[in-house]
N, C-alpha and C. Protein backbone atom coordinates (compact mmCIF):
# COMPACT_ATOMS: atom_id res chain seq x y z
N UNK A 1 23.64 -13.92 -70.31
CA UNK A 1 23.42 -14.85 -69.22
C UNK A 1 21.94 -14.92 -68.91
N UNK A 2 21.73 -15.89 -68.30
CA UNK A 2 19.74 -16.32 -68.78
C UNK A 2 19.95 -16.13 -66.67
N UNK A 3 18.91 -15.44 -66.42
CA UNK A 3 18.53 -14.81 -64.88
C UNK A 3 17.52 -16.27 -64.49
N UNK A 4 17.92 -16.97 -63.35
CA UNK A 4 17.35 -17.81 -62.41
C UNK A 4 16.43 -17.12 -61.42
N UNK A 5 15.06 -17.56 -60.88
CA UNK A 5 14.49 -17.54 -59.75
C UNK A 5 14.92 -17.76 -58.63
N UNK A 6 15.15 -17.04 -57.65
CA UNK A 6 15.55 -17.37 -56.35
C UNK A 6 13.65 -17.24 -55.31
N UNK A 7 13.77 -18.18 -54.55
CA UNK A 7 13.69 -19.39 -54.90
C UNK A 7 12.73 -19.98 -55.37
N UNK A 8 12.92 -21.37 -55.60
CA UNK A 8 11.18 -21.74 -56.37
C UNK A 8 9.88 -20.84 -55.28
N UNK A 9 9.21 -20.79 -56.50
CA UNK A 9 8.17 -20.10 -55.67
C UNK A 9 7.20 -21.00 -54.79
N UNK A 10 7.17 -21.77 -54.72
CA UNK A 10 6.34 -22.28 -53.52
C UNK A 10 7.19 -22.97 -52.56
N UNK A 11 8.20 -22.30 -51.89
CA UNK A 11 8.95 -23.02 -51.12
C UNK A 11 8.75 -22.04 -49.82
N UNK A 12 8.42 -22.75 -49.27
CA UNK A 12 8.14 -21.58 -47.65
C UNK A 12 9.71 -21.75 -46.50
N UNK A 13 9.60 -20.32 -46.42
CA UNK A 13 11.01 -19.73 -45.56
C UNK A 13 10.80 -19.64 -44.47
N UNK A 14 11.22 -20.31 -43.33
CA UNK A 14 11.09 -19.30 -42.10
C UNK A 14 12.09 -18.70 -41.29
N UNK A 15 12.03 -17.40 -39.99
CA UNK A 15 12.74 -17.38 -39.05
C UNK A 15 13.78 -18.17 -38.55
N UNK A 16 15.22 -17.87 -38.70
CA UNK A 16 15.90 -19.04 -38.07
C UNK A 16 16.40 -20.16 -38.25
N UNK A 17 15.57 -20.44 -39.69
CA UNK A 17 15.99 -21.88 -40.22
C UNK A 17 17.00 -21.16 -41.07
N UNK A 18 17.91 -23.07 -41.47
CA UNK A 18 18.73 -22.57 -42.45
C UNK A 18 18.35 -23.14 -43.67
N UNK A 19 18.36 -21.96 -44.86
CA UNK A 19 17.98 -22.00 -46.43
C UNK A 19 19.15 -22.03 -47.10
N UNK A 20 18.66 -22.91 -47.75
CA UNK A 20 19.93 -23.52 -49.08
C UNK A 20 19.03 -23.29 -50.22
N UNK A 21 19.52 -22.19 -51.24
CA UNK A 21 19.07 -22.14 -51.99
C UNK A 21 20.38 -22.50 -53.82
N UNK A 22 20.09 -23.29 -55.03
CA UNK A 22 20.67 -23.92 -55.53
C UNK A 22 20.14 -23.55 -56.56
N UNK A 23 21.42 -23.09 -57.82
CA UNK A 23 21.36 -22.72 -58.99
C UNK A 23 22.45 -23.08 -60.15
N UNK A 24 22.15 -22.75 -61.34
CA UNK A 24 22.79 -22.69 -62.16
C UNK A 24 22.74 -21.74 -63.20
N UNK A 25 24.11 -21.15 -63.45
CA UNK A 25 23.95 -20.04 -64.46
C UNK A 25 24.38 -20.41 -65.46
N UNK A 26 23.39 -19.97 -66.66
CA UNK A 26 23.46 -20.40 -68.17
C UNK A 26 23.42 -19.54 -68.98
N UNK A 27 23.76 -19.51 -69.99
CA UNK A 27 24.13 -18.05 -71.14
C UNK A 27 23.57 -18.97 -72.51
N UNK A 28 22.90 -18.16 -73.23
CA UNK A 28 21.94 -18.92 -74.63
C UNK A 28 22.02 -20.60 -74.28
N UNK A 29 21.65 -20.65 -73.39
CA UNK A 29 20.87 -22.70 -72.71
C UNK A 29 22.52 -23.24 -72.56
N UNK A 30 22.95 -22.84 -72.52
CA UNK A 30 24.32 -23.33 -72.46
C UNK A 30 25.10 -23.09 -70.75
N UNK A 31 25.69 -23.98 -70.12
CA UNK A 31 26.09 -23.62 -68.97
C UNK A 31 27.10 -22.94 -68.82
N UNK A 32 27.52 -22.09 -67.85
CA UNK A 32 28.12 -21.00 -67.86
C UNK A 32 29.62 -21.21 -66.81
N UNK A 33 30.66 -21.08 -67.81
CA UNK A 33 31.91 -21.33 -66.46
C UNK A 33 32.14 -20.19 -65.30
N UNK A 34 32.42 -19.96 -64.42
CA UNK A 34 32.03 -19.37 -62.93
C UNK A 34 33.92 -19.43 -62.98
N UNK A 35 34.87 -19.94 -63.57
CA UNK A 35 35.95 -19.90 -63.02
C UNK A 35 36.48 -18.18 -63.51
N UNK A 36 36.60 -17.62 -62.67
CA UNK A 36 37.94 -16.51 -62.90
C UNK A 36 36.50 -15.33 -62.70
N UNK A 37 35.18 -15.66 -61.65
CA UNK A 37 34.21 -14.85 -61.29
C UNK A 37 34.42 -14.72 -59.86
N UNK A 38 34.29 -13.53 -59.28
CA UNK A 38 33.72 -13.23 -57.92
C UNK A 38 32.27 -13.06 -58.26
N UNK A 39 31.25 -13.50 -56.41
CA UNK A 39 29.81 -13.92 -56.79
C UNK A 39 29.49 -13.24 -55.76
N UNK A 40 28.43 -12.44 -55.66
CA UNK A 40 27.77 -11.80 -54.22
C UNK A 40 26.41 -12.04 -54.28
N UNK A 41 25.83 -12.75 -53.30
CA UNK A 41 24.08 -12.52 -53.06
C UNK A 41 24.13 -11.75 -52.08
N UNK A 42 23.22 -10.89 -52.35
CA UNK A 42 22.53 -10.05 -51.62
C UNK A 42 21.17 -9.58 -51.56
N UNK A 43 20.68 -9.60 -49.95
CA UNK A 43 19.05 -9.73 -49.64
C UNK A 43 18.70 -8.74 -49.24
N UNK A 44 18.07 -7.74 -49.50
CA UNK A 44 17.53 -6.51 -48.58
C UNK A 44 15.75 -6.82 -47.96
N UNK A 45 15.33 -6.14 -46.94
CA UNK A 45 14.22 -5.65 -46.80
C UNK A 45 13.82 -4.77 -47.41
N UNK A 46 15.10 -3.64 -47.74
CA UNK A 46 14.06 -2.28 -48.46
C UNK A 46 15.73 -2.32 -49.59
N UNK A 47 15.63 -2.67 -50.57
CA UNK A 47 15.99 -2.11 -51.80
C UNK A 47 17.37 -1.07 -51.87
N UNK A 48 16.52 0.50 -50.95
CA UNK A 48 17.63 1.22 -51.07
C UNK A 48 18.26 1.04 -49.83
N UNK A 49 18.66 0.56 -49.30
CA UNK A 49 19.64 0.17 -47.92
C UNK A 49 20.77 0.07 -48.71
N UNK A 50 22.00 0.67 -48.33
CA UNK A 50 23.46 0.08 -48.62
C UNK A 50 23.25 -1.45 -48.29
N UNK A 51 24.50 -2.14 -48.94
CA UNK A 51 24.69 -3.20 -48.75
C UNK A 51 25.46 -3.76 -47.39
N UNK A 52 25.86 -2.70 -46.80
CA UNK A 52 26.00 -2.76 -45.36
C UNK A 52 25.27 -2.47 -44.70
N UNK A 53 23.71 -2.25 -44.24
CA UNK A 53 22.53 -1.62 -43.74
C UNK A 53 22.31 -2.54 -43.24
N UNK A 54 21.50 -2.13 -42.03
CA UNK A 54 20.79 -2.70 -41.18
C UNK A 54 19.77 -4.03 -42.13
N UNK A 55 20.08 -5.65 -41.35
CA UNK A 55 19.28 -6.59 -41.99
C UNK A 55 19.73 -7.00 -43.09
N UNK A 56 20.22 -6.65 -43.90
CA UNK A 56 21.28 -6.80 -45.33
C UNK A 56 21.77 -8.01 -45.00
N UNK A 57 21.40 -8.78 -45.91
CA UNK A 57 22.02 -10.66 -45.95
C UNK A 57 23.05 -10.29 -47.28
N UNK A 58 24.38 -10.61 -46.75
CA UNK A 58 25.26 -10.40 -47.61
C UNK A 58 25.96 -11.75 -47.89
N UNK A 59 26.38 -12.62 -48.86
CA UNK A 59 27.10 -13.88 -48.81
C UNK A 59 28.01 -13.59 -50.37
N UNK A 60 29.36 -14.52 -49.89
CA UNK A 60 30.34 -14.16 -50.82
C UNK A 60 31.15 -15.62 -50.57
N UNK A 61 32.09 -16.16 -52.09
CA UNK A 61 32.37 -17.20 -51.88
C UNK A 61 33.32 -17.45 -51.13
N UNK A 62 33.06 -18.67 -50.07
CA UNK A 62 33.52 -18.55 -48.66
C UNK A 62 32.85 -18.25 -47.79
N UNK A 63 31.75 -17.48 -47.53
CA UNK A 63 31.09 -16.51 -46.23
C UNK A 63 29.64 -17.33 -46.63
N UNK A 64 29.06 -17.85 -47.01
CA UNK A 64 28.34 -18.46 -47.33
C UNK A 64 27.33 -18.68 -48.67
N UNK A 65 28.65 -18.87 -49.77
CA UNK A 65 28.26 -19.52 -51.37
C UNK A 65 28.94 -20.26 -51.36
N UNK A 66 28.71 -21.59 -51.90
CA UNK A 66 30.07 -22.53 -52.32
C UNK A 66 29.47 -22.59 -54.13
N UNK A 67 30.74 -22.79 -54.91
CA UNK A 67 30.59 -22.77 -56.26
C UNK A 67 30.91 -24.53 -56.08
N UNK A 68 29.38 -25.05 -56.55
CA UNK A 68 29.50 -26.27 -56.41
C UNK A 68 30.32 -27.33 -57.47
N UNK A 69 29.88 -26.09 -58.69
CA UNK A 69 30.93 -27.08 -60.41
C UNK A 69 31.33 -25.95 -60.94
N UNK A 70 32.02 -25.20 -60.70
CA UNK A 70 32.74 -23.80 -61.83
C UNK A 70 31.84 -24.17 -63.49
N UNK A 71 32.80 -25.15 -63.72
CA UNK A 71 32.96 -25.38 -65.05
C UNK A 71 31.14 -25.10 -65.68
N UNK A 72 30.16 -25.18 -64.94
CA UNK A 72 28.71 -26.05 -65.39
C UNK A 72 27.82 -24.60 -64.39
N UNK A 73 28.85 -23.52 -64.25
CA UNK A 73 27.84 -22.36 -63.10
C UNK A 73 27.13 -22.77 -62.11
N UNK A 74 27.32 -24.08 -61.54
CA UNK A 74 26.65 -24.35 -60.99
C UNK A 74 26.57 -23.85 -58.63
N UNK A 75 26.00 -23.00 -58.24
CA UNK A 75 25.83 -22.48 -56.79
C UNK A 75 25.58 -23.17 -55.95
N UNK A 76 25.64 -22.86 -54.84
CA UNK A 76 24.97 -23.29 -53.22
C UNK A 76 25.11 -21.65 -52.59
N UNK A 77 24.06 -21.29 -52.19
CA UNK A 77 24.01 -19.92 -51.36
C UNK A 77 23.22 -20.70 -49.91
N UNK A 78 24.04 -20.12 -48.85
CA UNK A 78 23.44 -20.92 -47.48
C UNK A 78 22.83 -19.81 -46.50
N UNK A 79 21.53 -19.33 -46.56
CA UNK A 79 21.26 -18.41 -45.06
C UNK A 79 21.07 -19.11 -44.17
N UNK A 80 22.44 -18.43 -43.42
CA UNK A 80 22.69 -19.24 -41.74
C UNK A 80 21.05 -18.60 -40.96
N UNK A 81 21.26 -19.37 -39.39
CA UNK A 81 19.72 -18.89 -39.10
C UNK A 81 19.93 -17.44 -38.36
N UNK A 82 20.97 -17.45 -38.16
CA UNK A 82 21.65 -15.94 -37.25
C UNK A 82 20.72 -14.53 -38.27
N UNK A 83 21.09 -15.33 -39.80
CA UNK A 83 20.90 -14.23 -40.87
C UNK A 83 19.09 -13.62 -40.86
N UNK A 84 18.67 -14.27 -39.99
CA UNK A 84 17.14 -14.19 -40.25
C UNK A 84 16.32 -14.37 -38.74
N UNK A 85 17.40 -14.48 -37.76
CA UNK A 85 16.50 -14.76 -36.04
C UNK A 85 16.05 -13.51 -35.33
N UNK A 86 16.58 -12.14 -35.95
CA UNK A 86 16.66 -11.21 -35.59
C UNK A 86 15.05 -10.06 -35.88
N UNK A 87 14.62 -11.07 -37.04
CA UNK A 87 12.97 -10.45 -37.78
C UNK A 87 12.06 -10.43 -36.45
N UNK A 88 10.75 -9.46 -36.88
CA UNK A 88 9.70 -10.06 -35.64
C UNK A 88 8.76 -10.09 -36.18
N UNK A 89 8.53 -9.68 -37.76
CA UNK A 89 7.11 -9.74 -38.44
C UNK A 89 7.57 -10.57 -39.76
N UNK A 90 6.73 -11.21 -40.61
CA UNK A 90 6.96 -11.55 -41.88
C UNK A 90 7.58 -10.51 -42.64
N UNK A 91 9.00 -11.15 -43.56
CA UNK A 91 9.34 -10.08 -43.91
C UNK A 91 9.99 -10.35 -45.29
N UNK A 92 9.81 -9.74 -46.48
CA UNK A 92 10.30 -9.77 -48.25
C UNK A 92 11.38 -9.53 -48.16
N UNK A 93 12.47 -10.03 -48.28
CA UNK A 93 13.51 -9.67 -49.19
C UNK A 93 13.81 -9.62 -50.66
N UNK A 94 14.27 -8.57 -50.97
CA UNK A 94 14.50 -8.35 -52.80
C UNK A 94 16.45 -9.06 -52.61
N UNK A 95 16.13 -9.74 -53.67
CA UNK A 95 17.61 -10.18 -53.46
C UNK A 95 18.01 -10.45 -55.11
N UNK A 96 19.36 -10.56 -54.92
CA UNK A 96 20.10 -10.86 -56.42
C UNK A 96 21.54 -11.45 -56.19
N UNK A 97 21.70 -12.19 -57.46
CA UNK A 97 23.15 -12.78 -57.53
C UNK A 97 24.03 -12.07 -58.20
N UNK A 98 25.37 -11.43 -58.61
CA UNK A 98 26.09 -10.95 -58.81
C UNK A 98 27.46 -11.74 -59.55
N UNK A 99 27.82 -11.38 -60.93
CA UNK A 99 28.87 -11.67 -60.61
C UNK A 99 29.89 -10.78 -60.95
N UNK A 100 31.28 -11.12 -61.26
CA UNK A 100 32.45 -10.23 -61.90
C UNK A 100 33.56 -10.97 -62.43
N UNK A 101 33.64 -11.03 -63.27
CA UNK A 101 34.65 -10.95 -64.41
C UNK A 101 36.29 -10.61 -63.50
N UNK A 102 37.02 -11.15 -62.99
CA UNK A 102 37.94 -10.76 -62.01
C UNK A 102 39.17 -10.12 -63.36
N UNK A 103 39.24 -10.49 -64.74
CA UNK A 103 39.93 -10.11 -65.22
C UNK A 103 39.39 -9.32 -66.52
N UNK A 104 38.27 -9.13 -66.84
CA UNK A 104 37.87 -7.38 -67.20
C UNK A 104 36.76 -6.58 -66.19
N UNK A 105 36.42 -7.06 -65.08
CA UNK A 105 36.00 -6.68 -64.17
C UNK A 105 34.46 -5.96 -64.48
N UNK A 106 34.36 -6.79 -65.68
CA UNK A 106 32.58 -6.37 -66.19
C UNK A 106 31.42 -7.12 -64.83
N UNK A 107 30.55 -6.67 -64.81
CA UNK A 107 29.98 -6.85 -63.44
C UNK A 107 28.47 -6.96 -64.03
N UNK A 108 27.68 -8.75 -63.57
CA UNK A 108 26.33 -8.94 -64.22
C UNK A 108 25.48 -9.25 -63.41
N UNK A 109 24.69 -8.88 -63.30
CA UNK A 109 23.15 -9.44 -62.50
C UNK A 109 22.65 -10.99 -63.12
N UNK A 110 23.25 -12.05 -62.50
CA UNK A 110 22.62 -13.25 -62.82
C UNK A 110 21.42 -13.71 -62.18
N UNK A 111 20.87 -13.51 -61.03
CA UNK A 111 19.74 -13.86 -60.83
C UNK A 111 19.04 -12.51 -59.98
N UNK A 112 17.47 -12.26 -59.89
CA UNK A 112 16.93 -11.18 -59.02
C UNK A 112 15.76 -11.55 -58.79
N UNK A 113 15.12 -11.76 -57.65
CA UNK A 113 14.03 -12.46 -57.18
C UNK A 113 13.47 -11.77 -55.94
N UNK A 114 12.85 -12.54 -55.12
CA UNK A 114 12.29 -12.27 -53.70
C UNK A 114 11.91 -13.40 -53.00
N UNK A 115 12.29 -13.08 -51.90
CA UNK A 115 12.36 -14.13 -50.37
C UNK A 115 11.61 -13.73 -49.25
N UNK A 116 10.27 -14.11 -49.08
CA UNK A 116 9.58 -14.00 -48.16
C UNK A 116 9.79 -14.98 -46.88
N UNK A 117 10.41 -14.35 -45.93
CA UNK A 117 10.45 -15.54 -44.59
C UNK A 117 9.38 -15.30 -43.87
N UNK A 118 8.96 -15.76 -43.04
CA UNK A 118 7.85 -16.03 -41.89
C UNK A 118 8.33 -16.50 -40.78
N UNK A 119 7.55 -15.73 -39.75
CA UNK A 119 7.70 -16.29 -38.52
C UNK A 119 7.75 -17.58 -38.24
N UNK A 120 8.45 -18.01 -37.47
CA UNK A 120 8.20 -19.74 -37.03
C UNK A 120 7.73 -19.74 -35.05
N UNK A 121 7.61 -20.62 -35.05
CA UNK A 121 7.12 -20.86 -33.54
C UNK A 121 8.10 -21.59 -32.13
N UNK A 122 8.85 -22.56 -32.74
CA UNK A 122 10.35 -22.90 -32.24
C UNK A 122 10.73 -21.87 -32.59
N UNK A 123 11.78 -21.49 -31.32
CA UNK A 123 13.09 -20.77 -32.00
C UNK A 123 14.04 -20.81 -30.85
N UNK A 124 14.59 -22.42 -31.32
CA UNK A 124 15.53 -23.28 -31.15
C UNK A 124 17.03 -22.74 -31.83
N UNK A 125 17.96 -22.46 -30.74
CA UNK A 125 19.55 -22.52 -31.69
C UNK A 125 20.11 -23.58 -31.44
C-alpha cells in the first residue's frame, strides 16, 4: 500500500476550526478496495500517549471518517472543532491512518504525517 501525506503541506490549521482532510489509498498506483477494512486516524501531541490520553484525536468510521468510494480507497477524516478548542499554544500532531483486514485481521499503516494547528483569534462555537 503506497502511504499518503496528511495534509498537504501548505495548508494552515487552526484552533477550533473544522478540518477535512481527503485521501486515497493505493497499492503499486493502483486504487485500493477499503471494503471488508476497519480505519482509525489517530493524532497525538506526544507520540507515546495511549490512544486514549489526554488530547488524542481519535476518529473511526462513523465517529468522524466517512469512506467516501470503498471500491477506489477513497476517505473523508473530519476534525470537529471540540477536537482542537481545548489547545492554548501552537501545537504538532503526529498522526496516522490505520487499517484492518476484518477477515485476516492483518493491520497496515496507510498514511503517517503531521498536523500543526495554530492559534486563531475568533473563537466562535
Amino acid at each position: 500500500m503506497q502511504i499518503f501525506t496528511l495534509p498537504p503541506p501548505d495548508r494552515k490549521l487552526f484552533r477550533g476550526d473544522t478540518i477535512v482532510l481527503e485521501a486515497a489509498v493505493s497499492q503499486a498506483k493502483k486504487a485500493f478496495s477499503l471494503t471488508g477494512y476497519t480505519i482509525w486516524f489517530t493524532a497525538k501531541p506526544d507520540i507515546g500517549n495511549p490512544d486514549s490520553g489526554s488530547g488524542v484525536i481519535q476518529k473511526t468510521v462513523g465517529t468522524g471518517i466517512t469512506v467516501i468510494d470503498a471500491a477506489d480507497g477513497k476517505i473523508r477524516i473530519v476534525i470537529s472543532p471540540s477536537d482542537t478548542a481545548g489547545i492554548n499554544k501552537t501545537t504538532t500532531y503526529q498522526c496516522d491512518v490505520q487499517v484492518k483486514n476484518t477477515s485476516t485481521g492483518e493491520i497496515s499503516t496507510v498514511a503517517r504525517g503531521a498536523i500543526t494547528v495554530d492559534l486563531d483569534v475568533t473563537q466562535a462555537s
